[in-house]
PDB file of N, CA and C in Angstrom:
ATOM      1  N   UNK A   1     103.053  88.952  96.743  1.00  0.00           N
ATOM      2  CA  UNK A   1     102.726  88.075  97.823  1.00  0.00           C
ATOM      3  C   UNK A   1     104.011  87.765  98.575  1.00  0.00           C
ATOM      4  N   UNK A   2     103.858  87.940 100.025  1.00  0.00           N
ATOM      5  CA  UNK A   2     105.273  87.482 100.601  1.00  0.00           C
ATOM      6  C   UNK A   2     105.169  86.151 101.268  1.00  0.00           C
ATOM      7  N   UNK A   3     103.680  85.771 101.803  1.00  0.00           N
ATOM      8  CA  UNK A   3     103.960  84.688 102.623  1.00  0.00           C
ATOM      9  C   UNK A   3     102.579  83.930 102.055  1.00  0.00           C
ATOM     10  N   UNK A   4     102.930  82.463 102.263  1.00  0.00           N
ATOM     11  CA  UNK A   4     101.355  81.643 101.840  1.00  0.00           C
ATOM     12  C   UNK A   4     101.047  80.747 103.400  1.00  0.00           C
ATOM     13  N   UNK A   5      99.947  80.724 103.425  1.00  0.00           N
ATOM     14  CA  UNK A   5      99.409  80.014 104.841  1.00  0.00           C
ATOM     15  C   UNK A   5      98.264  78.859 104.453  1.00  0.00           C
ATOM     16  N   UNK A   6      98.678  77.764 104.403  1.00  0.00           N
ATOM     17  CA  UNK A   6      97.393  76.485 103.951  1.00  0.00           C
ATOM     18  C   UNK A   6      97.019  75.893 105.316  1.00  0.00           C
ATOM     19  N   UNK A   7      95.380  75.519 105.434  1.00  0.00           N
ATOM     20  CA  UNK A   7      95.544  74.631 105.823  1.00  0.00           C
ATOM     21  C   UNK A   7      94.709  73.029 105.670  1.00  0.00           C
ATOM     22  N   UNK A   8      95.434  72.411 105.310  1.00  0.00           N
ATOM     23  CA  UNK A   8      94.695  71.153 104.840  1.00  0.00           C
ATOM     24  C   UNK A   8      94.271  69.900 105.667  1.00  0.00           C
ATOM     25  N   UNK A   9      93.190  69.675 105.254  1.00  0.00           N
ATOM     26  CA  UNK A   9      92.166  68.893 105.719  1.00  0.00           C
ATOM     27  C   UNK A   9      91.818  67.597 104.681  1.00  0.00           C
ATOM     28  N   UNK A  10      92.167  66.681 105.235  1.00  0.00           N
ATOM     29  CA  UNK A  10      91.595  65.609 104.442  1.00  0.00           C
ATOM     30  C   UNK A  10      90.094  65.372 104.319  1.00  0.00           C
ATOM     31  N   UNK A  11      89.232  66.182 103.561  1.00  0.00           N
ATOM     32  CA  UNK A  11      88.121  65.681 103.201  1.00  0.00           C
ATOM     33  C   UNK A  11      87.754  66.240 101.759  1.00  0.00           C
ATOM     34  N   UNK A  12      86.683  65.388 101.316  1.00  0.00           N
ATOM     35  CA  UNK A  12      86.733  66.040  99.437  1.00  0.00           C
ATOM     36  C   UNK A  12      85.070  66.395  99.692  1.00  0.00           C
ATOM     37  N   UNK A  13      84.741  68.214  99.523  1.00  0.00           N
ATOM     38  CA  UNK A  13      83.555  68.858  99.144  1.00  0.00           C
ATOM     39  C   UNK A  13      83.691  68.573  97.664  1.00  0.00           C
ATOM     40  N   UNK A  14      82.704  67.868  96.793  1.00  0.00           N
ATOM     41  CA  UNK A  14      81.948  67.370  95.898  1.00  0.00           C
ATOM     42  C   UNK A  14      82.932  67.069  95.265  1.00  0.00           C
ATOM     43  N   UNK A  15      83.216  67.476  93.983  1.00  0.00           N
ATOM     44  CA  UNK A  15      84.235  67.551  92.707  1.00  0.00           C
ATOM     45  C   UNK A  15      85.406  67.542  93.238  1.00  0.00           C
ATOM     46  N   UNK A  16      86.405  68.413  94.107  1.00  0.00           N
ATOM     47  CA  UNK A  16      86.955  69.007  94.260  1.00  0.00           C
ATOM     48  C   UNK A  16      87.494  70.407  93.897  1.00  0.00           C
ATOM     49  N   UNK A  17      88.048  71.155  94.447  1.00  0.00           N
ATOM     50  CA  UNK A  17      88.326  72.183  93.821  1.00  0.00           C
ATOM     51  C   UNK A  17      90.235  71.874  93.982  1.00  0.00           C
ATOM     52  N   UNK A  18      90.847  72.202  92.916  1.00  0.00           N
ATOM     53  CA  UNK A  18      92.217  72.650  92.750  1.00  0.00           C
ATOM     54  C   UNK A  18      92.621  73.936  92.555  1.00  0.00           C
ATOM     55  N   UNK A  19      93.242  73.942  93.764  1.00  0.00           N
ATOM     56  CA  UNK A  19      93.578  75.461  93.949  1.00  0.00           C
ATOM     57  C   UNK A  19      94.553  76.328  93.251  1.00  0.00           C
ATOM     58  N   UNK A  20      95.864  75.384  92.859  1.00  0.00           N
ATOM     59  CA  UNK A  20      96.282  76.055  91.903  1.00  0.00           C
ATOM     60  C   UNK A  20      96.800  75.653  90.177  1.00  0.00           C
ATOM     61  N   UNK A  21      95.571  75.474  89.824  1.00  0.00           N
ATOM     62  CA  UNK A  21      95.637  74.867  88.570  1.00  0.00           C
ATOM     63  C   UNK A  21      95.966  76.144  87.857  1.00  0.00           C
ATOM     64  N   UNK A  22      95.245  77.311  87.698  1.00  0.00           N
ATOM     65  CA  UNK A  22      95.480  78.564  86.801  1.00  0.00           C
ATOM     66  C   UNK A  22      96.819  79.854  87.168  1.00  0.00           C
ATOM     67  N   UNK A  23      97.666  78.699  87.783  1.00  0.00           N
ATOM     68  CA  UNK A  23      98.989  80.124  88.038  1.00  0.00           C
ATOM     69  C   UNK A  23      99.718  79.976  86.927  1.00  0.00           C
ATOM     70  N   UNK A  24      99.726  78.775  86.052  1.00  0.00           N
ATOM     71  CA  UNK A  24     100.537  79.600  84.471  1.00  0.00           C
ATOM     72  C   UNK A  24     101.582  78.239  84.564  1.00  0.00           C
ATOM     73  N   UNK A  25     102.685  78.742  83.697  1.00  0.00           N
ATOM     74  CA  UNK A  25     103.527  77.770  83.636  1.00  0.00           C
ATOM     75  C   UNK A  25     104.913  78.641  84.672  1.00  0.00           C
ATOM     76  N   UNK A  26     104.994  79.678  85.121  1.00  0.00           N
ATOM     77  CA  UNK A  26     106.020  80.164  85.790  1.00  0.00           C
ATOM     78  C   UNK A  26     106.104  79.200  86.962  1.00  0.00           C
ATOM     79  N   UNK A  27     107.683  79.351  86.915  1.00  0.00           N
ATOM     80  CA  UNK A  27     108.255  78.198  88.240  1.00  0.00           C
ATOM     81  C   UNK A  27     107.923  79.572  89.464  1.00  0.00           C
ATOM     82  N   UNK A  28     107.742  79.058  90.654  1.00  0.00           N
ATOM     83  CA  UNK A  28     107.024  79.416  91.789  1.00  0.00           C
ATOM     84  C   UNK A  28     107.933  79.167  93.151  1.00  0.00           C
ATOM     85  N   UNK A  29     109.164  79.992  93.389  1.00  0.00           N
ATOM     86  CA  UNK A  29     109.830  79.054  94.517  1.00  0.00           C
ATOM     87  C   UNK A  29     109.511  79.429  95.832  1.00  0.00           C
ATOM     88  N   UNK A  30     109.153  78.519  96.569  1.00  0.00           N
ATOM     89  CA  UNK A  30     108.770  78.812  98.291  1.00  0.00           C
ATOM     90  C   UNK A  30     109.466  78.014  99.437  1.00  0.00           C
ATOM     91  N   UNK A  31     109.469  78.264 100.259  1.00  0.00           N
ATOM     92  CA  UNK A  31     110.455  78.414 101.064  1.00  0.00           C
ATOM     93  C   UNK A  31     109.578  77.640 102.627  1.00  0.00           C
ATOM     94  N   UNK A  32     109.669  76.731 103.137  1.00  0.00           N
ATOM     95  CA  UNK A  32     108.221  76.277 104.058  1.00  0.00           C
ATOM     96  C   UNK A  32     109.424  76.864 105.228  1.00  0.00           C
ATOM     97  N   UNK A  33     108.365  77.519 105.853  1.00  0.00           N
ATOM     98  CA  UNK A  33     108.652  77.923 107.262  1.00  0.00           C
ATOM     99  C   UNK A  33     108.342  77.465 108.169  1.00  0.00           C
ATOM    100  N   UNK A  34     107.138  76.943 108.244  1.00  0.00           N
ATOM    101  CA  UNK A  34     106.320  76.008 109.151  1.00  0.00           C
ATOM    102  C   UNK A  34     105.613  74.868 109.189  1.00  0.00           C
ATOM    103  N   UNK A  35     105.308  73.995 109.776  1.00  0.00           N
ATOM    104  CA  UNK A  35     104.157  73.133 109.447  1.00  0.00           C
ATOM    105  C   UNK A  35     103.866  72.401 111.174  1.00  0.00           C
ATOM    106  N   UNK A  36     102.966  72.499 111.382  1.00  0.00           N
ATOM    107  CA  UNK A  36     102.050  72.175 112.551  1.00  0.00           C
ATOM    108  C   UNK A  36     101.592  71.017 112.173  1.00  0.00           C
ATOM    109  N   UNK A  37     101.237  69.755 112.468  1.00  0.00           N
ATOM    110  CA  UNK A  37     100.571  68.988 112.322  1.00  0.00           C
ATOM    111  C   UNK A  37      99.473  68.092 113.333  1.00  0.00           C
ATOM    112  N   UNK A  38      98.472  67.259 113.224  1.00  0.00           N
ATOM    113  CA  UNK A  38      97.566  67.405 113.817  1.00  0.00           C
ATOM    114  C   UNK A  38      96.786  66.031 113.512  1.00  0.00           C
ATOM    115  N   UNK A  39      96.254  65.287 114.276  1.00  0.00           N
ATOM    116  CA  UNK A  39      95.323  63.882 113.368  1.00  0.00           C
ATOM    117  C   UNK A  39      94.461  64.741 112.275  1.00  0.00           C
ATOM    118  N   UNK A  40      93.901  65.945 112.351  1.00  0.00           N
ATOM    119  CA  UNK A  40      92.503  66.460 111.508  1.00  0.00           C
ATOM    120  C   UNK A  40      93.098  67.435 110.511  1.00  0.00           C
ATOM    121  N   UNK A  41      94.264  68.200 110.884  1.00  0.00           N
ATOM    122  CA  UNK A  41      94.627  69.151 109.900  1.00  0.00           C
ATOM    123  C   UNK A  41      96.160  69.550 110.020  1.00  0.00           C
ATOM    124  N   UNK A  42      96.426  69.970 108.926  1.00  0.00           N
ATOM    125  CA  UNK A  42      97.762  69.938 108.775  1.00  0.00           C
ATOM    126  C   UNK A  42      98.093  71.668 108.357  1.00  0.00           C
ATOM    127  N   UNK A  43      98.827  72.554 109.271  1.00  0.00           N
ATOM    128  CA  UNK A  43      99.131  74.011 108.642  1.00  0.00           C
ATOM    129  C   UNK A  43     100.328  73.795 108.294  1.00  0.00           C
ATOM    130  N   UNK A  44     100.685  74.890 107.205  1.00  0.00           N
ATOM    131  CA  UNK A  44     101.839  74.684 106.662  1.00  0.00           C
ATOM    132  C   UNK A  44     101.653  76.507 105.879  1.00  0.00           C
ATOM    133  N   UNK A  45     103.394  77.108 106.240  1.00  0.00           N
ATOM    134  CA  UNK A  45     103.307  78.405 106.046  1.00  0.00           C
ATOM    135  C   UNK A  45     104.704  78.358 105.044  1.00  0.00           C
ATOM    136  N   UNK A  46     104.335  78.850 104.265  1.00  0.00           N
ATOM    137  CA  UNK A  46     105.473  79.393 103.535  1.00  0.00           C
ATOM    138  C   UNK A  46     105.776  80.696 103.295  1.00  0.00           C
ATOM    139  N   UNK A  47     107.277  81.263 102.884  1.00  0.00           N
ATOM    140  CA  UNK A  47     107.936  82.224 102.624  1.00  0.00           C
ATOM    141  C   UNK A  47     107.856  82.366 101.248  1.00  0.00           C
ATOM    142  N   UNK A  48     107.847  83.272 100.178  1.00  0.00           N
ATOM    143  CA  UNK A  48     108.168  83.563  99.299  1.00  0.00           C
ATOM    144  C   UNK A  48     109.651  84.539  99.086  1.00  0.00           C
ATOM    145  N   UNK A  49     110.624  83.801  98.647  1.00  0.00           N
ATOM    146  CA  UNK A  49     112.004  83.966  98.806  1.00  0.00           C
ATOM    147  C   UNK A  49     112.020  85.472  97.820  1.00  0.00           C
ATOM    148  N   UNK A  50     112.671  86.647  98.216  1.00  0.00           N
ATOM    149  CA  UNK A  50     112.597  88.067  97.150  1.00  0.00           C
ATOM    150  C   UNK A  50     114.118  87.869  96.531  1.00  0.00           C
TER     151      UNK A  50
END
């Protein structure tokens, strides 16, 4: 994976879902390249550093 792209929204569909509960115990380093923000949603892009 080289790049991650979210974009979050404050609202909760039922339970929730957590998105990254099952990546393990490995440390994960990223690098934010971007973030747009917005009253309704918030993008936010990251780099994955090689």
């Amino acid at each position: 994976m080289d790049e991650i792209h979210l974009q979050l929204v404050p609202v909760l569909l039922g339970a929730g879902t957590r998105l990254f509960d099952d990546l393990g115990t490995d440390h994960i380093e990223l690098e934010r390249t971007a973030v747009l923000e917005s009253p309704h949603v918030t993008h936010l892009r990251f780099d994955v550093p090689k």
